[in-house]
C-alpha atoms as a PDB file:
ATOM      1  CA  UNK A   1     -20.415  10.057  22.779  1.00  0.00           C
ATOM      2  CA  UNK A   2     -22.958   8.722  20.077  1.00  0.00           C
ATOM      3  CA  UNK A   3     -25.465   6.719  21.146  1.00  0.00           C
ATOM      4  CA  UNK A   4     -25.048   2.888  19.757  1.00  0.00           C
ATOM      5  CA  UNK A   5     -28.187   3.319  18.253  1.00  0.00           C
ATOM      6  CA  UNK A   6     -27.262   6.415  16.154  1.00  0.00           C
ATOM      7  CA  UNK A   7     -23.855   4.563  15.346  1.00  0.00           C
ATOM      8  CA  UNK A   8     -26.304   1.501  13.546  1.00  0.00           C
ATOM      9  CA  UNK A   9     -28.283   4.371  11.941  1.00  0.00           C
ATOM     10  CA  UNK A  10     -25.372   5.952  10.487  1.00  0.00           C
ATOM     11  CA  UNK A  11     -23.418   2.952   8.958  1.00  0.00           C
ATOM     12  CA  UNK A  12     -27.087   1.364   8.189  1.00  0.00           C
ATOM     13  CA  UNK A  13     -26.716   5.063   5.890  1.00  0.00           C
ATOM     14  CA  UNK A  14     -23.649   4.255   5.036  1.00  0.00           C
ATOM     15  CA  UNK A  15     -24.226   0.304   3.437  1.00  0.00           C
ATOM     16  CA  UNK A  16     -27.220   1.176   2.075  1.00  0.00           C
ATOM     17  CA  UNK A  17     -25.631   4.261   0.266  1.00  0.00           C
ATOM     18  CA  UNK A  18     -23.340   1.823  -0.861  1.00  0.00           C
ATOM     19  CA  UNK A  19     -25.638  -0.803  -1.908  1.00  0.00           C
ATOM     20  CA  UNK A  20     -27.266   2.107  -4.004  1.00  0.00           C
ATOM     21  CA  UNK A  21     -23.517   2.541  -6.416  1.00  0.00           C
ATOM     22  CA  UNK A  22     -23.626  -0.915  -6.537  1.00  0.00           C
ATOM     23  CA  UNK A  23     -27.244  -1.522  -8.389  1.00  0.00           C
ATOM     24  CA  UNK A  24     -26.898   1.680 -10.377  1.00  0.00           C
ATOM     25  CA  UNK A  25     -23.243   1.216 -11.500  1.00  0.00           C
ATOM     26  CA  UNK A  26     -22.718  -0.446 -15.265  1.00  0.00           C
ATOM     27  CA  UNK A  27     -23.992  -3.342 -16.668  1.00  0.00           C
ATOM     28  CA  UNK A  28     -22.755  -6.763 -15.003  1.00  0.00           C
ATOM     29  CA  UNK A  29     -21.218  -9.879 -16.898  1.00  0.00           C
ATOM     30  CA  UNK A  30     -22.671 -12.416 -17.063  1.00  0.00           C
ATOM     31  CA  UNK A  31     -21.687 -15.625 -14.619  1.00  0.00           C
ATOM     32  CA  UNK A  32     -20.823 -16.992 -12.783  1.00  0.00           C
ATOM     33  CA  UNK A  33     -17.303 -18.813 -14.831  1.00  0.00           C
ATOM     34  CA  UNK A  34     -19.006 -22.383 -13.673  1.00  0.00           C
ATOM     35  CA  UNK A  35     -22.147 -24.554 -14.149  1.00  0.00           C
ATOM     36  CA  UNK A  36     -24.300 -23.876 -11.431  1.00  0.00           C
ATOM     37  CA  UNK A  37     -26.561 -27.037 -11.797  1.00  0.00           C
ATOM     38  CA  UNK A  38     -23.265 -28.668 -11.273  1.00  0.00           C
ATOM     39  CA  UNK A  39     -22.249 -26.601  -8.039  1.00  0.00           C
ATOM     40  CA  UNK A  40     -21.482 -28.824  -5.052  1.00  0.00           C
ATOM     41  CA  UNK A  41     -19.213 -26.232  -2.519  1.00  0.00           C
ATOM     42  CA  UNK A  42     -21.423 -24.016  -0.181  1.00  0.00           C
ATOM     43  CA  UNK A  43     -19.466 -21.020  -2.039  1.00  0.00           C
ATOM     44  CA  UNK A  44     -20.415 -22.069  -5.118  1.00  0.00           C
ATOM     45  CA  UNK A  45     -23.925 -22.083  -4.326  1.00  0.00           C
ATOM     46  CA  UNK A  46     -23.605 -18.607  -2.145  1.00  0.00           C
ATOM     47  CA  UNK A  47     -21.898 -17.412  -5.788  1.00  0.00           C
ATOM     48  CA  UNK A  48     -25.183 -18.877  -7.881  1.00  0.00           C
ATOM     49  CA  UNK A  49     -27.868 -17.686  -5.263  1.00  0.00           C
ATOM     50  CA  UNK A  50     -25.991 -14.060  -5.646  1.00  0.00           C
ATOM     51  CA  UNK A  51     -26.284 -12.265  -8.992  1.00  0.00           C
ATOM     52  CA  UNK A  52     -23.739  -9.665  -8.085  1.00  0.00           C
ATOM     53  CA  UNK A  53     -21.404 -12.534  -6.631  1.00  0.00           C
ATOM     54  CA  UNK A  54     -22.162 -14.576  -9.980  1.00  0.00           C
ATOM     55  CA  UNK A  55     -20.856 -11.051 -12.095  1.00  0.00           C
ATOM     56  CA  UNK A  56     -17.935 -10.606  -9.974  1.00  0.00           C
ATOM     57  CA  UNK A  57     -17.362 -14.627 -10.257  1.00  0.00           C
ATOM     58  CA  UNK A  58     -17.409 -13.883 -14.301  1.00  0.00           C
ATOM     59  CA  UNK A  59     -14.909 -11.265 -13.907  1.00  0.00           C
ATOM     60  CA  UNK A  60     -12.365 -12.964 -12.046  1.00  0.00           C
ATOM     61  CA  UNK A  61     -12.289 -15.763 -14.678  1.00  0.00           C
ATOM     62  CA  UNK A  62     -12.286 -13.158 -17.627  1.00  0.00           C
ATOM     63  CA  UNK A  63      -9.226 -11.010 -15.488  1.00  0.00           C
ATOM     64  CA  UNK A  64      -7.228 -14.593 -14.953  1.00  0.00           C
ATOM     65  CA  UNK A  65      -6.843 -15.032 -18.815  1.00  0.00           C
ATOM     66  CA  UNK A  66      -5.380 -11.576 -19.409  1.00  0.00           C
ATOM     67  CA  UNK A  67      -3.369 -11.840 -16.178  1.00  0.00           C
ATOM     68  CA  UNK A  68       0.723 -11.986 -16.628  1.00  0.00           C
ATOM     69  CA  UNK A  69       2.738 -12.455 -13.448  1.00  0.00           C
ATOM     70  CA  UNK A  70       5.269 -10.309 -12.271  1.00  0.00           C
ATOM     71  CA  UNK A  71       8.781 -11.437 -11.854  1.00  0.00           C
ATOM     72  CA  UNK A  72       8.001 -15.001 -13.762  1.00  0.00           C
ATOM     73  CA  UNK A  73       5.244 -15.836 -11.156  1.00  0.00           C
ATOM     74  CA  UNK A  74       3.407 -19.285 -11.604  1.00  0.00           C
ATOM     75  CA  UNK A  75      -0.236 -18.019 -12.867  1.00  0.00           C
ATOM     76  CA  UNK A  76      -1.982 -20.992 -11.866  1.00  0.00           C
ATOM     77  CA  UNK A  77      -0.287 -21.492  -8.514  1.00  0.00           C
ATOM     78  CA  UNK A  78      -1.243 -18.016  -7.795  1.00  0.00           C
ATOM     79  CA  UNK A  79      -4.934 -18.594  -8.964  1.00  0.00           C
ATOM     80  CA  UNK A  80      -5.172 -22.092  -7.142  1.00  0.00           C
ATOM     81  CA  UNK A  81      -3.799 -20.072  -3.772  1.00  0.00           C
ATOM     82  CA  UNK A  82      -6.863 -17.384  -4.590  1.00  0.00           C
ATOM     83  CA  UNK A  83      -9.641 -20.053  -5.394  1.00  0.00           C
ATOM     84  CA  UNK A  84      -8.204 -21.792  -2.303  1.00  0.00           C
ATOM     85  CA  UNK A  85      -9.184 -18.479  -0.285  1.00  0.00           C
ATOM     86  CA  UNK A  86     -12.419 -18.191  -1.971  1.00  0.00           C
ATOM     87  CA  UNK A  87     -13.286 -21.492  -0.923  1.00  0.00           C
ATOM     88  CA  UNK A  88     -12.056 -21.287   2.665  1.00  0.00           C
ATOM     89  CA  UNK A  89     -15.252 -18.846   2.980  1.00  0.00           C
ATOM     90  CA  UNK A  90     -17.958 -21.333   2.799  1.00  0.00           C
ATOM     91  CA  UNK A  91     -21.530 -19.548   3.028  1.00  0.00           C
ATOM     92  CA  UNK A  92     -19.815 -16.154   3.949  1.00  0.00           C
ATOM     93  CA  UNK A  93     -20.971 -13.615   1.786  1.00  0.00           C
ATOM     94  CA  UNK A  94     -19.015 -11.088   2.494  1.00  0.00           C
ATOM     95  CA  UNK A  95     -15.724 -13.710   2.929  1.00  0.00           C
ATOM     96  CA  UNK A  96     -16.599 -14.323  -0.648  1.00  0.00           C
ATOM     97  CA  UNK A  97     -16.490 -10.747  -2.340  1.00  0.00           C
ATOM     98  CA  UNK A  98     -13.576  -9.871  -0.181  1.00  0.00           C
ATOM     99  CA  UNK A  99     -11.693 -12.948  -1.569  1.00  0.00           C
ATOM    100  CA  UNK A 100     -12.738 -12.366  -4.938  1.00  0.00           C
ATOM    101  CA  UNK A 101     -12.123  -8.714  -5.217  1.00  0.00           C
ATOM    102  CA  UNK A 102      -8.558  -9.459  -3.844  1.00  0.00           C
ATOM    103  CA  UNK A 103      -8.314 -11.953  -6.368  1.00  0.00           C
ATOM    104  CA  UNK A 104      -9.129  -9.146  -8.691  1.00  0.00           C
ATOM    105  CA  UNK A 105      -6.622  -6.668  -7.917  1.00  0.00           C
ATOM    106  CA  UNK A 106      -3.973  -9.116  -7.753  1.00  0.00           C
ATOM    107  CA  UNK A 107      -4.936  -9.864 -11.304  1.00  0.00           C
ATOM    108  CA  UNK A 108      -5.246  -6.207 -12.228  1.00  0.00           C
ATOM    109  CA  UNK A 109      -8.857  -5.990 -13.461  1.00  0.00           C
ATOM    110  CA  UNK A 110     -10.938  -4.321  -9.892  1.00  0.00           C
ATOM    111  CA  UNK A 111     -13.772  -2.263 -11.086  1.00  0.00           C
ATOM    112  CA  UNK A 112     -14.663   0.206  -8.197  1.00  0.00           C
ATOM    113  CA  UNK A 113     -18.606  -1.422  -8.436  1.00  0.00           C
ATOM    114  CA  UNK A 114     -16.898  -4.287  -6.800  1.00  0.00           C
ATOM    115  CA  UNK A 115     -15.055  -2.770  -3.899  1.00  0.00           C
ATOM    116  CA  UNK A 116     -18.370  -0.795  -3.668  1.00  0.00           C
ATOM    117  CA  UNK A 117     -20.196  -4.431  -2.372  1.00  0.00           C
ATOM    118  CA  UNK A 118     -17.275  -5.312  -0.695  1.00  0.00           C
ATOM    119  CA  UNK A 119     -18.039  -2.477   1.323  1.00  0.00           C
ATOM    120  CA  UNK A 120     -21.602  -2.987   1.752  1.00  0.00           C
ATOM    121  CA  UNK A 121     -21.521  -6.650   2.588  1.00  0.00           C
ATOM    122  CA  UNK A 122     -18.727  -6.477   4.845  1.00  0.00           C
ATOM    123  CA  UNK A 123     -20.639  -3.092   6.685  1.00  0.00           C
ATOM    124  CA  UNK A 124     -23.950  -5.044   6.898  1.00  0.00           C
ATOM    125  CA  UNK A 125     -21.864  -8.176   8.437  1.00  0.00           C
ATOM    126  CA  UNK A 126     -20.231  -5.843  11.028  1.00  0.00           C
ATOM    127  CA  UNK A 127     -23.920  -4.018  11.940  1.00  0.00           C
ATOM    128  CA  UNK A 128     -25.516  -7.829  12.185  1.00  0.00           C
ATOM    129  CA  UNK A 129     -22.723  -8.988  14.842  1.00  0.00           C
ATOM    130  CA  UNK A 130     -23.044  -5.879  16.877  1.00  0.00           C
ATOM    131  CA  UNK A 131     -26.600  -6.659  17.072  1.00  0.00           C
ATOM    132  CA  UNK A 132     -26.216  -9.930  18.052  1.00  0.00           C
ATOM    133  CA  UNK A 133     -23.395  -8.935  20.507  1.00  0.00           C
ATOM    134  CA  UNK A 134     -24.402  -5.446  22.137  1.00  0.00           C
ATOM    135  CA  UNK A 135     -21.958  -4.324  24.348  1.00  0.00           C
ATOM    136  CA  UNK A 136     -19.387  -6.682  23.477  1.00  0.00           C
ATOM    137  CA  UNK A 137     -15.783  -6.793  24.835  1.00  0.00           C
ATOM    138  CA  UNK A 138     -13.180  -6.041  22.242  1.00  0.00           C
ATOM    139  CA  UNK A 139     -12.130  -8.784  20.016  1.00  0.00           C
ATOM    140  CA  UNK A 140      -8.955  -9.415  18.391  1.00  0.00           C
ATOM    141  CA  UNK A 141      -7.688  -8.100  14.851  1.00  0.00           C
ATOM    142  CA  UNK A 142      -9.113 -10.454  12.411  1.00  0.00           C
ATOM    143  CA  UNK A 143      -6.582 -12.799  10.935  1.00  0.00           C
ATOM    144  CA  UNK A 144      -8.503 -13.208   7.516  1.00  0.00           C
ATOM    145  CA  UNK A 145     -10.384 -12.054   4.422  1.00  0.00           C
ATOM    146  CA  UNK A 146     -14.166 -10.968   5.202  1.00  0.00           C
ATOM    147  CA  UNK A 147     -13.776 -11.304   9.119  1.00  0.00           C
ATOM    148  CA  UNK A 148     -15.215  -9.042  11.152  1.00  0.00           C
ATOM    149  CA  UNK A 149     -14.142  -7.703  14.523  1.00  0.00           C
ATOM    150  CA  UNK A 150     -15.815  -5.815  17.155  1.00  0.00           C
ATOM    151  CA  UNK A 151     -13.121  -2.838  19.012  1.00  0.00           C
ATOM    152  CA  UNK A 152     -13.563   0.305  20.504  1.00  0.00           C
ATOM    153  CA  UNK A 153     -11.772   3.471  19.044  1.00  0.00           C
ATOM    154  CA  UNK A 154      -8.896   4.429  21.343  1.00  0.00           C
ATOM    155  CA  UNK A 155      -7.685   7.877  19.331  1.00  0.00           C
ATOM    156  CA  UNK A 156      -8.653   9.949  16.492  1.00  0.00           C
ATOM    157  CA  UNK A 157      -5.665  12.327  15.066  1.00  0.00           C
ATOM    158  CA  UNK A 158      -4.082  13.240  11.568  1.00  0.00           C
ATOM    159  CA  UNK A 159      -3.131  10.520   9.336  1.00  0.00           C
ATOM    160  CA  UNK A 160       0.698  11.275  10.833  1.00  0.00           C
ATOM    161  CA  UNK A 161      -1.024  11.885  13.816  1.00  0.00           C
ATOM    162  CA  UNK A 162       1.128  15.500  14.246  1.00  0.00           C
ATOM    163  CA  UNK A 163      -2.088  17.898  14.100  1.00  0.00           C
ATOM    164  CA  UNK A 164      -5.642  17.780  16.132  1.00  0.00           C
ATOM    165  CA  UNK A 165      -8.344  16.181  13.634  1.00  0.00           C
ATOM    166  CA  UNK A 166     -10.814  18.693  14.537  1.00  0.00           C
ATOM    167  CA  UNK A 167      -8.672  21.727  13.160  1.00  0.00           C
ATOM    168  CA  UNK A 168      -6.565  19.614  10.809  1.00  0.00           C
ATOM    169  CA  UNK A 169      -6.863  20.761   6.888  1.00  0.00           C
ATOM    170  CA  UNK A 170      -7.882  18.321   4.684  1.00  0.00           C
ATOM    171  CA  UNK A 171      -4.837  17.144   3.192  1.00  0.00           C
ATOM    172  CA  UNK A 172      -3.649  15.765   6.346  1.00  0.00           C
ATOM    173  CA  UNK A 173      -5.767  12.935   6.111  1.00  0.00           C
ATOM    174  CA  UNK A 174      -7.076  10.597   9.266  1.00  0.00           C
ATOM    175  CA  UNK A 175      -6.301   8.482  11.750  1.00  0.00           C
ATOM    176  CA  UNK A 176      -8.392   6.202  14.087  1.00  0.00           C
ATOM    177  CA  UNK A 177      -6.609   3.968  16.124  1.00  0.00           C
ATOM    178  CA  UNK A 178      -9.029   1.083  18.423  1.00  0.00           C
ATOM    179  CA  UNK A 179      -8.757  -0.601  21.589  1.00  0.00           C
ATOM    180  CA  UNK A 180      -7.946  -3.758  19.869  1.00  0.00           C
ATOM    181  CA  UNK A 181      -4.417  -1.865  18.453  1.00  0.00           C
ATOM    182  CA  UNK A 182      -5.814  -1.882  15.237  1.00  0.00           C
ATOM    183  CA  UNK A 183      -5.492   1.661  13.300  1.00  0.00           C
ATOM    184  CA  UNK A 184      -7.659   2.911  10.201  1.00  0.00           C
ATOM    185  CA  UNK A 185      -5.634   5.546   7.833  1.00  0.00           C
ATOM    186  CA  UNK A 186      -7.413   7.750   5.016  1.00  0.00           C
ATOM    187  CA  UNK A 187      -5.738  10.176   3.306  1.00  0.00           C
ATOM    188  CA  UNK A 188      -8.547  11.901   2.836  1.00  0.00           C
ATOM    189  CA  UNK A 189      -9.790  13.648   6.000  1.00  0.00           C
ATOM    190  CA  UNK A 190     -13.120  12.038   6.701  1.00  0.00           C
ATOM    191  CA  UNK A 191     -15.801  14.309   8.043  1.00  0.00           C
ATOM    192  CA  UNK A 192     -17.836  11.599  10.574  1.00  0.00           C
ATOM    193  CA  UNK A 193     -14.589  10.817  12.744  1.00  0.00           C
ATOM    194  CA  UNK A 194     -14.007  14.140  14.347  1.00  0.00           C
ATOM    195  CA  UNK A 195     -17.233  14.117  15.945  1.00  0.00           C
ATOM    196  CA  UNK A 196     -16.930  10.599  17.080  1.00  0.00           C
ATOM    197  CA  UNK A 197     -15.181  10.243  20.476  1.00  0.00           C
ATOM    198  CA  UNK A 198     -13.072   7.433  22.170  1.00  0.00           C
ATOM    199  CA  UNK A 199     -14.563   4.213  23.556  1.00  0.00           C
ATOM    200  CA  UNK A 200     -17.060   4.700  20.885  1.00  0.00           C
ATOM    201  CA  UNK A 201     -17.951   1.189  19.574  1.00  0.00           C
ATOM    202  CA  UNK A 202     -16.675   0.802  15.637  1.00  0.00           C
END
């Protein structure tokens, strides 16, 4: 079993890794789509404080005027319903780039430097509650965007779970399933998780 403390090293790795795609990937836009002298939500000022948060703001403006629902959808019922979930965040960083990369992809117009922070904020939130919590129970399945949930890992197999991961080939992809009957699927197979064991914390 891995110690915790080699567990926070190695996603520590892994956000900061992550934080490095994100400051060498493309130019940003600029943003964000609204006067920030005029900002008077907590997630507005999070988004004006944040210059990657204030790019990604840009782009989700810029993707909404291109976007064309499917199927006759209302385009500013669905925007209203994303803005809504944006909001709902308040001073939660990584709430905030989860919301707004959904919004995003639901408009059609995610560029991977996005999902790259996503991943990054939403690893450093997960590292800063496990250090406020060590040794915490398992909590339930979060019920939201950008919520965070400490679990143990119950089983590591195959993506279809037919095939030991250690000897698997790579096309068979992964599986983790956690204590909190949440499951993780790649389709790629992903090299840490067969030497991670169960009850390790995730």
């Amino acid at each position: 079993m891995l110690s915790s403390n080699r567990i926070a090293n190695w996603l520590a790795l892994v956000i900061a890794l992550a934080g490095e795609a994100v400051w060498l990937g493309p130019a940003r836009a600029e943003g964000p789509s609204f006067d920030c002298r005029k900002a008077s939500l907590p997630v507005e000022k999070v988004i004006c404080a944040d210059p990657q948060l204030s790019a990604i703001d840009a782009l989700v403006a810029k993707a909404f005027v291109g976007f064309e629902p499917a199927f006759g959808g209302d385009k500013r019922k669905i925007a209203r319903a994303l803005i809504a979930d944006r909001n709902a965040c308040g001073q939660d960083a990584a709430c905030i780039v989860s919301a707004q990369n959904n919004a995003l992809q639901t408009y059609g117009n995610a560029p991977s430097w996005v999902q790259d922070y996503n991943i990054a904020l939403i690893g450093k939130k997960a590292l800063d509650i496990a250090a406020r919590h060590p040794g915490s129970p398992d909590q339930p399945l979060p019920s939201s965007i950008g919520q965070c949930a400490f679990t143990h890992i119950s089983e590591l197999a195959t993506r279809l779970g037919d095939d030991p991961l250690e000897t698997a080939s790579p096309e068979a992809g992964s599986r983790a399933g956690f204590t909190n009957d949440g499951v993780a699927v790649s389709y790629d197979r992903e090299p840490a998780w067969p030497v991670r064991k169960s009850a390790t914390p995730w």
